[in-house]
Every structure is written in C-alpha cells, then in structure tokens.
Protein backbone atom coordinates (compact mmCIF):
# COMPACT_ATOMS: atom_id res chain seq x y z
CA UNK A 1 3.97 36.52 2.54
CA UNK A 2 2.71 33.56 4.73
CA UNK A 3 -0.94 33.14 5.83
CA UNK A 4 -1.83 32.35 9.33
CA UNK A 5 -3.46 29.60 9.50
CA UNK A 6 -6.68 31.03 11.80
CA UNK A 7 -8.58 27.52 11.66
CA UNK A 8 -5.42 25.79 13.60
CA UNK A 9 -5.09 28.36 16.40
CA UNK A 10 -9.16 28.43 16.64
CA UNK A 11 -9.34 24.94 17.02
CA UNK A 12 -6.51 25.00 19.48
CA UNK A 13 -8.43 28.41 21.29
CA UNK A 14 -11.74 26.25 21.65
CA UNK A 15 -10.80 23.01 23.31
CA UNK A 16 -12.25 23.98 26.42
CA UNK A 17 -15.45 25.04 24.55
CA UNK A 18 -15.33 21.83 22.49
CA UNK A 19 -14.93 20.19 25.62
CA UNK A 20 -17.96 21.21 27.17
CA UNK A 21 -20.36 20.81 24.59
CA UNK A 22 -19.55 17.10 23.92
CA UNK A 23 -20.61 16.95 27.32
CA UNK A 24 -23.38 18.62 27.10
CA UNK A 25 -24.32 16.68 24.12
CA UNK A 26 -23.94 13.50 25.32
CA UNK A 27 -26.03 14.43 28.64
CA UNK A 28 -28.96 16.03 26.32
CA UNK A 29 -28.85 13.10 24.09
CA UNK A 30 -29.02 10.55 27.21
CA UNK A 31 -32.36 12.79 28.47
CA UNK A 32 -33.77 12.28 24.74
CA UNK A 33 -32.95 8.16 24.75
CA UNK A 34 -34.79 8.33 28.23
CA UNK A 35 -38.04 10.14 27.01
CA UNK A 36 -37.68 7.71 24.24
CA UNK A 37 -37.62 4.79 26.60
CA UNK A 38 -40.67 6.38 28.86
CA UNK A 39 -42.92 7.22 25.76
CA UNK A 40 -42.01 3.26 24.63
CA UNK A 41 -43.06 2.22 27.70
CA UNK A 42 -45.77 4.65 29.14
CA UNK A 43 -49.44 3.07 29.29
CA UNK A 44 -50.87 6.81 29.77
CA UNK A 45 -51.33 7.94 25.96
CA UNK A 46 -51.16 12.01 27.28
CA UNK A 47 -47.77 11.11 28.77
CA UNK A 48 -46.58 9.30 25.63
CA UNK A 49 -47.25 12.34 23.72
CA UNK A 50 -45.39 14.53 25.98
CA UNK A 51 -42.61 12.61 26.37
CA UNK A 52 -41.95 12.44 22.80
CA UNK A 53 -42.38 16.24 22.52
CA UNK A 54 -39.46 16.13 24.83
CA UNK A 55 -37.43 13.78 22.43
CA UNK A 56 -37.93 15.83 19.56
CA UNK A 57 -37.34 18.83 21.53
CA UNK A 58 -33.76 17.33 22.96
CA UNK A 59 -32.64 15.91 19.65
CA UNK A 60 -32.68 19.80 17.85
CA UNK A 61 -31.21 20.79 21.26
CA UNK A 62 -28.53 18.01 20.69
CA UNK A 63 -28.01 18.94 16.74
CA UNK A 64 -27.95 22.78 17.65
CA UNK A 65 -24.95 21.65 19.84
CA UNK A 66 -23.51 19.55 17.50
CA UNK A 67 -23.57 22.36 14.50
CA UNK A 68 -21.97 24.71 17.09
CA UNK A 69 -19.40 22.61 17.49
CA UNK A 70 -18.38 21.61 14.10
CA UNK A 71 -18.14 25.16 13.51
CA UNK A 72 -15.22 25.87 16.18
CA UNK A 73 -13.58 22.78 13.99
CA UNK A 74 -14.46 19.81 16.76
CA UNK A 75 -15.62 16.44 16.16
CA UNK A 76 -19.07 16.02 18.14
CA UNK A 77 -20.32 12.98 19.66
CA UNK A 78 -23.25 11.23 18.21
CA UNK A 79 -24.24 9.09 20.96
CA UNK A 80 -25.38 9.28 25.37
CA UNK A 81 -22.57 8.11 28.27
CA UNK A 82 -22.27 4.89 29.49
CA UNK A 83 -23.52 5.91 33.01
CA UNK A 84 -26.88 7.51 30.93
CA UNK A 85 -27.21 3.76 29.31
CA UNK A 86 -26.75 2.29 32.72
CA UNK A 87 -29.22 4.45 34.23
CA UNK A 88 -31.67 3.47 31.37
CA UNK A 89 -31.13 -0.19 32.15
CA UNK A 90 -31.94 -0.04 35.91
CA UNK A 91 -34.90 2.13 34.75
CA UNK A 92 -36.03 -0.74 32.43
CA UNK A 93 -35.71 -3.61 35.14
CA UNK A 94 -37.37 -1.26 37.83
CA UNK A 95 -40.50 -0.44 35.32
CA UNK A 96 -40.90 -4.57 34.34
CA UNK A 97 -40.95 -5.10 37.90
CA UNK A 98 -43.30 -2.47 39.01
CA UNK A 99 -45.21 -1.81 35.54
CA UNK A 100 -46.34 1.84 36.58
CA UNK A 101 -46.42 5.16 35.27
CA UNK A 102 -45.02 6.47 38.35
CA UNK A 103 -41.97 4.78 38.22
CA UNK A 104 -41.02 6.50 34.93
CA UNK A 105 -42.17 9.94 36.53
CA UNK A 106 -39.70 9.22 39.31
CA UNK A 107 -36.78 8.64 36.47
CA UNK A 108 -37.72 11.67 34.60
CA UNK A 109 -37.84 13.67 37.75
CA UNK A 110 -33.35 12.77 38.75
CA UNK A 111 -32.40 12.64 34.92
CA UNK A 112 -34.01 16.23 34.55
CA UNK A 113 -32.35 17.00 37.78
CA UNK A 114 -28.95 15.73 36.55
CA UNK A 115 -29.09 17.58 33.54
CA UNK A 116 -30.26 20.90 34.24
CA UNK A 117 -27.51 20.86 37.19
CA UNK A 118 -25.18 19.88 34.32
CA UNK A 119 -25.99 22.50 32.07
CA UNK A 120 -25.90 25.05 34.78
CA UNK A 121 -22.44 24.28 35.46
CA UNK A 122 -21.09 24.45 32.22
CA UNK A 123 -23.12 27.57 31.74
CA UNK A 124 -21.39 29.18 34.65
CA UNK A 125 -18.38 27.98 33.80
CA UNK A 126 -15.62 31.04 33.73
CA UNK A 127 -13.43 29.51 31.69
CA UNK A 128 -15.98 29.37 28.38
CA UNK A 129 -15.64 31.90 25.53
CA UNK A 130 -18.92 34.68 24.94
CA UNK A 131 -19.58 33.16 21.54
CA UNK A 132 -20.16 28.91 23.08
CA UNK A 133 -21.90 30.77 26.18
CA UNK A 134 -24.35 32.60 24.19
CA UNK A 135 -25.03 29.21 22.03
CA UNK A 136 -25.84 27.30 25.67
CA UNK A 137 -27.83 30.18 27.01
CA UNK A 138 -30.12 29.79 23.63
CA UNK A 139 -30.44 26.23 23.68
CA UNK A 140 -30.66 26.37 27.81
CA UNK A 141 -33.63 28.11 27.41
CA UNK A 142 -35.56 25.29 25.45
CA UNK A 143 -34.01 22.71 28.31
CA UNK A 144 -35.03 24.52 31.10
CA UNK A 145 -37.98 27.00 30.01
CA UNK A 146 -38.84 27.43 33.94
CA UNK A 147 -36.13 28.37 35.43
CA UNK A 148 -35.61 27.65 39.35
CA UNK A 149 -39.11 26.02 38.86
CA UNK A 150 -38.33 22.34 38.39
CA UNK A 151 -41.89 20.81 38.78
CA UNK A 152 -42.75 23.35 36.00
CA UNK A 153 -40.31 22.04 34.42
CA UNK A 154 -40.80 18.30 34.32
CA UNK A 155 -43.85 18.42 32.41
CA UNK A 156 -45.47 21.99 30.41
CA UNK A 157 -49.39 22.51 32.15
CA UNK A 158 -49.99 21.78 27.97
CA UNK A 159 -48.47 18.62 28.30
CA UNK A 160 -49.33 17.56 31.68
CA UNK A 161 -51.88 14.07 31.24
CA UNK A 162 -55.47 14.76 32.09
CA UNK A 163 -57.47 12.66 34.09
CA UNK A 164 -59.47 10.08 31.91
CA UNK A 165 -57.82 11.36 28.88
C-alpha cells in the first residue's frame, strides 16, 4: 500500500503561513537590531537597560517564530529587510548629527509603530490557518503587551528612565 506523503502536502498547505512569518521575522528582528543600535548609542544608562530588555525580548520573539516555522517544514530567515537596515542608517547619521536621546526616542516611537501595524495585519489576516494564528497571538502579546495603548507601549512604567538615575 503507498504512504501519503503528509510532510509534502503540509508544506505545500502552509506557504501562506510560511509566508507571513518570514515577514514577521524579519520585521521583529529589524525592531531588535534597532534597540540594539539605541542601547549602543544611548547616553541615559536607564534607557540602555531598557532597550536591551527589548532586544532580548524580540530575539525569543524572533526564535519562537523561527521554531514555528521550521515545524510547518519552511526555511526561516535569519536576518532584518533591507528597508529596516536603511532605516537604521538614517537613524545613525541623524543621532551623530544631533547626539540626543530624543532622537532615538523619536526612532523607537515609527519602528514600534511600523511593526505593531505589521503584526496586526498579518494577525488579521483571513487567509492564515488557526494553528500559525494562535502562535502570533502568543508571541503578539509579548510585542504589544498594551494593546491600543502605544505610549504604554514604547517603554514599560518599570523601564521608563528616572530622572537623575
């Protein structure tokens, strides 16, 4: 008797799914090479530690992704998109210009935008199966842990910098 071969027609059933997580990786890991960047070049030590709370936090995010997609049988990426690396640049020339913490507030402020209008595309997206859904509601919730509240969002009260500190 022949066996169906399941993994071929999953892989085939998920390229939509694969799809959209490579995207979503790529956009989480460009927010984690920007936090990188901003705790590199923050002078504000209280910022420097949240920001690279935020790069840990958006590398597991990334690898959560990653794992879910190796397990439908697709190749992940491993790396941001050119328009994220782009966006970094500017952000680099801008902050040796200007040399100010606000400047990299301002960044952080549109790349969080970008990405949490990202991810809530692809999570309402009709077209994705329960099982990748569920995995970007999970890992949504450690993005975005205030929903519709994005100043909350930019920076935890625990993580905001105290004055003098």
């Amino acid at each position: 008797m022949a066996r169906l071969d399941i993994t071929e027609t999953d892989r085939r059933d998920h390229r939509h799914d694969i799809g959209v997580l490579n995207r979503l990786i790529e956009v989480t890991l460009d927010s984690a090479e920007g936090y990188r960047d901003a705790a590199r070049d923050s002078d504000d030590p209280g910022r420097k530690l949240a920001y690279g709370r935020r790069v840990e936090q958006r590398d597991a995010v990334a690898r959560s992704l990653q794992q879910a997609l190796r397990d439908m049988g697709g190749q992940p990426g491993d790396s941001g998109s050119l328009l994220g690396k782009a966006h970094r640049a500017f952000m680099d020339v801008k902050h040796a210009l200007l040399r100010d913490d606000d400047t990299l507030d301002g960044s952080i402020r549109n790349g969080e935008s970008w990405l949490i209008d990202t991810w809530e595309v692809a999570l309402n997206d009709p077209d994705l199966g329960p099982a990748t859904r569920e995995v970007l509601r999970r890992a949504f919730n450690v993005i975005d842990p205030h929903p519709g509240d994005r100043e909350a969002h930019l920076l935890p009260p625990q993580d905001r910098p105290r004055a003098g500190v």
